[in-house]
C-alpha atoms as a PDB file:
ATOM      1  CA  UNK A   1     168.324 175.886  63.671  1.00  0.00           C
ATOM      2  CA  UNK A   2     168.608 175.067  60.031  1.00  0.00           C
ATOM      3  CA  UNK A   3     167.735 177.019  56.816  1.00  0.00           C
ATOM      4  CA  UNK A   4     165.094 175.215  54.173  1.00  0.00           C
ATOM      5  CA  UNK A   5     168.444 175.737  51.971  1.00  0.00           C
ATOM      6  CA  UNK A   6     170.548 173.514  54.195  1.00  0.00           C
ATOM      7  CA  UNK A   7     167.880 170.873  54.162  1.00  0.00           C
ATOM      8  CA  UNK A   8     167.613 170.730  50.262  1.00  0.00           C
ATOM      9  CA  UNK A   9     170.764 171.753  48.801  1.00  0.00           C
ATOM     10  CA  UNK A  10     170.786 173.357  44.606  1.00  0.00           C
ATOM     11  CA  UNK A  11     171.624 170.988  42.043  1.00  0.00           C
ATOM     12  CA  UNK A  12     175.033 172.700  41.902  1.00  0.00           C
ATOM     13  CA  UNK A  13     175.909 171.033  45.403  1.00  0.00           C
ATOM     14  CA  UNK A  14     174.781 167.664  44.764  1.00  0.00           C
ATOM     15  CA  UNK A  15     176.469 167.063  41.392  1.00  0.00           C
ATOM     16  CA  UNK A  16     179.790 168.543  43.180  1.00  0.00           C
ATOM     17  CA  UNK A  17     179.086 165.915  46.057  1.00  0.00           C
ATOM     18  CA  UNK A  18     178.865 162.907  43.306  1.00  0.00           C
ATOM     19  CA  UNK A  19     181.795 164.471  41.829  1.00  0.00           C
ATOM     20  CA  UNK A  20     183.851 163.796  44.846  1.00  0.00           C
ATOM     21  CA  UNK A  21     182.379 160.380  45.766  1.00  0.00           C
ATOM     22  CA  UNK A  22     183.152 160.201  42.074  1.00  0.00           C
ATOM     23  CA  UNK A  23     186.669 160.670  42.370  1.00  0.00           C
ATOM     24  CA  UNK A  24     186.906 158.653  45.193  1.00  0.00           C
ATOM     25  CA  UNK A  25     185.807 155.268  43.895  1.00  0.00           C
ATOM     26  CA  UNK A  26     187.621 156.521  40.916  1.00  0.00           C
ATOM     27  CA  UNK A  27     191.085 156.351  43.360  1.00  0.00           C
ATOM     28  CA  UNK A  28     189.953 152.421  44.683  1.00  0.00           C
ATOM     29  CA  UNK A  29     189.404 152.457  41.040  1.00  0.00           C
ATOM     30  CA  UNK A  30     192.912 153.123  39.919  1.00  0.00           C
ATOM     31  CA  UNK A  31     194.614 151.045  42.643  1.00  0.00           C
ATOM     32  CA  UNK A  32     192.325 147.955  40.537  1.00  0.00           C
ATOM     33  CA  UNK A  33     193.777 149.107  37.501  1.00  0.00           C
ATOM     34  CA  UNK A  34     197.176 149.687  38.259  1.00  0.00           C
ATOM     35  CA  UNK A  35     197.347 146.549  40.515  1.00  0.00           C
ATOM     36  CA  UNK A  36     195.935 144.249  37.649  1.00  0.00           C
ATOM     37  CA  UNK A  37     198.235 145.855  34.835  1.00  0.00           C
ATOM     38  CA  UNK A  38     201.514 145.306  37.096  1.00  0.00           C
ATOM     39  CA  UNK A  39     200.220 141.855  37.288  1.00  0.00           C
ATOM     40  CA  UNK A  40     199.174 141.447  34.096  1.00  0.00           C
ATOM     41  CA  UNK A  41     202.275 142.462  32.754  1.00  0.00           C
ATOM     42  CA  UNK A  42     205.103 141.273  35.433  1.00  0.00           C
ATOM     43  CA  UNK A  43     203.229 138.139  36.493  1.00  0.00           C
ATOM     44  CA  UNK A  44     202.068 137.172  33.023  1.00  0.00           C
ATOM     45  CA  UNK A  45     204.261 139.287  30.619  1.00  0.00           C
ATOM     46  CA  UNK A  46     201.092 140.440  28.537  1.00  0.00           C
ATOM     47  CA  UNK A  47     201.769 142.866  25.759  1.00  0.00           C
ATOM     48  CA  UNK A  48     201.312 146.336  27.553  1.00  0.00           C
ATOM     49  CA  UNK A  49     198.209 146.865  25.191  1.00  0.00           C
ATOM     50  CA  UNK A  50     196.656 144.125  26.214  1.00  0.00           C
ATOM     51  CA  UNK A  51     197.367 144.129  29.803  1.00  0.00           C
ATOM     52  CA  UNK A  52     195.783 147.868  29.495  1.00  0.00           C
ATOM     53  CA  UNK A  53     192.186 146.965  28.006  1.00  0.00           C
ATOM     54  CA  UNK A  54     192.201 143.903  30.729  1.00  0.00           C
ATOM     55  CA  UNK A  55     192.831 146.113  33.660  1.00  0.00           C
ATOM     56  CA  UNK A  56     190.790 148.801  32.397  1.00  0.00           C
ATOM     57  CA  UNK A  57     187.874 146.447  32.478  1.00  0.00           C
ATOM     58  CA  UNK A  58     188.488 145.156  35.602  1.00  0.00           C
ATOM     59  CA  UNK A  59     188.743 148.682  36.835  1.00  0.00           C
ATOM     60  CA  UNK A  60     185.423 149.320  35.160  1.00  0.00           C
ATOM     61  CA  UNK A  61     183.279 146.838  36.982  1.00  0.00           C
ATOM     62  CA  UNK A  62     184.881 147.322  40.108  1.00  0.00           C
ATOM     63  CA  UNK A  63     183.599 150.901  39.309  1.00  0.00           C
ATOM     64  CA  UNK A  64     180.130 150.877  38.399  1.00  0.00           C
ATOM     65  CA  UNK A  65     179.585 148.538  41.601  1.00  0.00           C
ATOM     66  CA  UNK A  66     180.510 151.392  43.811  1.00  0.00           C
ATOM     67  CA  UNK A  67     179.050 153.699  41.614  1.00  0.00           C
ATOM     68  CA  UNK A  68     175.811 152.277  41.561  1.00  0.00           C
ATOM     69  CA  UNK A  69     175.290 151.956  45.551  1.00  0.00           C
ATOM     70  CA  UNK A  70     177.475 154.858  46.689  1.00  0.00           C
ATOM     71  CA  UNK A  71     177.907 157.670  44.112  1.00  0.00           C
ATOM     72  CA  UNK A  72     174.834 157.927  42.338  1.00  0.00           C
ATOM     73  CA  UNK A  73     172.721 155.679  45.260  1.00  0.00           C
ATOM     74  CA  UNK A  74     170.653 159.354  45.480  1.00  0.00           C
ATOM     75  CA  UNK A  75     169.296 159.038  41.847  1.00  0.00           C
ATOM     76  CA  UNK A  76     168.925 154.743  41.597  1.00  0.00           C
ATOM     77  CA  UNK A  77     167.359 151.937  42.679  1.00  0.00           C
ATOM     78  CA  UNK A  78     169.535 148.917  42.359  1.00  0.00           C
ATOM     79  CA  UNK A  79     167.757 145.652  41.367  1.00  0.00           C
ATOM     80  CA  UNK A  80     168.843 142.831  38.984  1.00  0.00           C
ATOM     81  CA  UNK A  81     166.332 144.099  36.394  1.00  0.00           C
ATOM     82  CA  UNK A  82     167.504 147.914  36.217  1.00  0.00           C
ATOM     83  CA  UNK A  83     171.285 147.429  37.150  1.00  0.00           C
ATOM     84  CA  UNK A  84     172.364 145.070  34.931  1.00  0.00           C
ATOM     85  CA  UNK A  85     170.685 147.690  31.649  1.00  0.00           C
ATOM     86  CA  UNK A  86     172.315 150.436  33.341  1.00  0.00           C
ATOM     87  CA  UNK A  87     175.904 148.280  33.744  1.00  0.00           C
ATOM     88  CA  UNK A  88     175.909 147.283  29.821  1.00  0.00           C
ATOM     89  CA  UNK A  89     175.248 151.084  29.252  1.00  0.00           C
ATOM     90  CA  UNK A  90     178.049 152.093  31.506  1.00  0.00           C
ATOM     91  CA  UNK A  91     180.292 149.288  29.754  1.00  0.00           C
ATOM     92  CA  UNK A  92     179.464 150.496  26.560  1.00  0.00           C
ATOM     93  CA  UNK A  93     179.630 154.401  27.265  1.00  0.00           C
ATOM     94  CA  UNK A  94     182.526 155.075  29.697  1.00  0.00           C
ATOM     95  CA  UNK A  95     184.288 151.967  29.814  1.00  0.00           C
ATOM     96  CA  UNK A  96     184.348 152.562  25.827  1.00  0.00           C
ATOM     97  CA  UNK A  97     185.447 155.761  26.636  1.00  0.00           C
ATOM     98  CA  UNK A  98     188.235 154.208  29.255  1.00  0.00           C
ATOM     99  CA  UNK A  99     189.569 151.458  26.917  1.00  0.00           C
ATOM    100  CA  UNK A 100     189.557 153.543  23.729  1.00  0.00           C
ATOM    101  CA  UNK A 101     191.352 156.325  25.517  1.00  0.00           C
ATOM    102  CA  UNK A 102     194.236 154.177  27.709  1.00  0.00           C
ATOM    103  CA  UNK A 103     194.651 152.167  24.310  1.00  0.00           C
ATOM    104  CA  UNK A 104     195.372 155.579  22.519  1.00  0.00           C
ATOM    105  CA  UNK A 105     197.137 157.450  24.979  1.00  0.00           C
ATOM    106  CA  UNK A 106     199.615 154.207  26.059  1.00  0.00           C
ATOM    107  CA  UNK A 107     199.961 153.528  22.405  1.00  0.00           C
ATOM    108  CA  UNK A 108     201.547 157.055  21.902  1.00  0.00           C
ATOM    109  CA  UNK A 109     202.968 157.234  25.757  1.00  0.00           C
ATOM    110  CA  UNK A 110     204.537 153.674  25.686  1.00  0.00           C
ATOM    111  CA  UNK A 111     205.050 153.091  22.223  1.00  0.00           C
ATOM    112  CA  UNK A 112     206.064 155.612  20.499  1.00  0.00           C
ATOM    113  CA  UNK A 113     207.579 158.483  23.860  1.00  0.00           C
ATOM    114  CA  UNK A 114     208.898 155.202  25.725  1.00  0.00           C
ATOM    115  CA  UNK A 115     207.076 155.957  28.844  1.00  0.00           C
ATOM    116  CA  UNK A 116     207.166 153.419  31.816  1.00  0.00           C
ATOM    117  CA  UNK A 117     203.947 152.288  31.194  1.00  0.00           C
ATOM    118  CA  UNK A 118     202.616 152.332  34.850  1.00  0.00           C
ATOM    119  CA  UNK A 119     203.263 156.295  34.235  1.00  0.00           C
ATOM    120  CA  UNK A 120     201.698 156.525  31.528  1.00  0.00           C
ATOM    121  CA  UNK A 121     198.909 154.626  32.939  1.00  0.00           C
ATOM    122  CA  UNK A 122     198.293 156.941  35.548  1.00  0.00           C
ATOM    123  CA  UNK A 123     197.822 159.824  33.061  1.00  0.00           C
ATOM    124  CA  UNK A 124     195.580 157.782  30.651  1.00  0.00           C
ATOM    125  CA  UNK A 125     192.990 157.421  33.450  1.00  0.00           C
ATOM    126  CA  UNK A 126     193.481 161.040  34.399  1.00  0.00           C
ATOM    127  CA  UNK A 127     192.164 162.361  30.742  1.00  0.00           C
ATOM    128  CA  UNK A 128     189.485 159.742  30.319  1.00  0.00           C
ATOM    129  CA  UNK A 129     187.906 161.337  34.095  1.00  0.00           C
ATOM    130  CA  UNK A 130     186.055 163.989  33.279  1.00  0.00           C
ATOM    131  CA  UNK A 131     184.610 162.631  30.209  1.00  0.00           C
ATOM    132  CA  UNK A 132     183.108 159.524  32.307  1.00  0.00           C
ATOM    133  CA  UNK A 133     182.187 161.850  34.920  1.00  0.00           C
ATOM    134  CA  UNK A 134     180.013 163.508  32.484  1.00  0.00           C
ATOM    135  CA  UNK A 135     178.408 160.256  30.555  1.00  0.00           C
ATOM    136  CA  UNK A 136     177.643 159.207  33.672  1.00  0.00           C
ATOM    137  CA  UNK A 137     175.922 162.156  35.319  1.00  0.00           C
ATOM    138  CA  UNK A 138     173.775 162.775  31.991  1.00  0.00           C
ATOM    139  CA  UNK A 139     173.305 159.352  30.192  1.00  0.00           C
ATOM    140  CA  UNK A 140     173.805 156.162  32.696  1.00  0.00           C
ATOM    141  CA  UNK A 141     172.648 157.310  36.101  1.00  0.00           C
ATOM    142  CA  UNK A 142     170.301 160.266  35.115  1.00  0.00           C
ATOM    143  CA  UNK A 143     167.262 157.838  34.630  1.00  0.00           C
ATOM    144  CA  UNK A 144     165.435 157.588  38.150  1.00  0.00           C
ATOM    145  CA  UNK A 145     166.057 160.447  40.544  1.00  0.00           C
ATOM    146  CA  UNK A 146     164.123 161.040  44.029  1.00  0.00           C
ATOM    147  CA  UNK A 147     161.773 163.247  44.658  1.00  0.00           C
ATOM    148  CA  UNK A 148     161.887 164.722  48.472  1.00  0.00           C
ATOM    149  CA  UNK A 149     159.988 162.445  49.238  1.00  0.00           C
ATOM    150  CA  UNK A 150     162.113 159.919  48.704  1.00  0.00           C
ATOM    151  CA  UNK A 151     160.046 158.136  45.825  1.00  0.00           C
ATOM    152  CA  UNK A 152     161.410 157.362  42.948  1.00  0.00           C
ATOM    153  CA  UNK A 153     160.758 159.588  39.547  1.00  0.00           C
ATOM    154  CA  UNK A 154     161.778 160.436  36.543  1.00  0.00           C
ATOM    155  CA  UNK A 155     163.426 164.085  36.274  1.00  0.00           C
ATOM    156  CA  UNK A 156     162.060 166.800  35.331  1.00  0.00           C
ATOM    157  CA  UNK A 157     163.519 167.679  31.816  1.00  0.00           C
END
């Protein structure tokens, strides 16, 4: 027998569950990033700067594609008409957020500590997280949540 509170978990519960799913396309995410700098820079031999804002957009698209049907599938419905909006918003807002903060941190990690810049990769993408964890909750996919129901509405402010 279940509980009406097992049926509809708090709000607490679901934005730890899209935290999680979160981090987990944020993994496949890395793997795109990493993947496309080493090739960017060993296959191509791109300046590390540039081979950083290239993989970090590659790693954002990849992103908002799983973000959009698996992390925040609860709260959207995906159509040509809403997605690509909310995908220019998410470009703008966290991969912004992605690009400005890899260029920073590999420009002081690479260029000025001498940090192997796959390293220093890794870490870039670890401080930018929780920042485009948060955009994302509050301003890209925040727009059309279900009811229990399952229709679509706008949340309740």
């Amino acid at each position: 027998m279940t509980t009406p509170a097992a049926d509809n978990p708090g709000p607490n519960f679901r934005v730890l569950q899209r935290w999680l799913k979160f981090n987990l396309v944020g993994a496949l995410g890395i793997a795109v990033q990493l993947t496309m700098l080493l090739g960017l820079r060993s296959g191509f031999h791109l300046n590390y700067l540039l081979a950083t804002a290239l993989a970090v957009e590659t790693a954002v698209v990849h992103n908002f594609l799983w973000h959009e049907h698996y992390t925040w599938a609860d709260r959207v419905q995906t159509s040509w008409r809403k997605s690509l909006p909310r995908f220019l918003r998410f470009n703008t807002a966290a991969g912004g957020v992605s690009i400005a903060g890899n260029l920073a941190l590999m420009k002081i990690m690479v260029g000025l500590a001498h940090i192997d810049y796959l390293i220093a990769n890794a870490i870039a993408i670890a401080c930018c997280s929780l920042l485009n964890f948060l955009i994302s909750e509050e301003c890209i996919f925040e727009a059309e949540a279900k009811n229990p129901q399952g229709n679509l509405a706008v949340p309740p402010e």
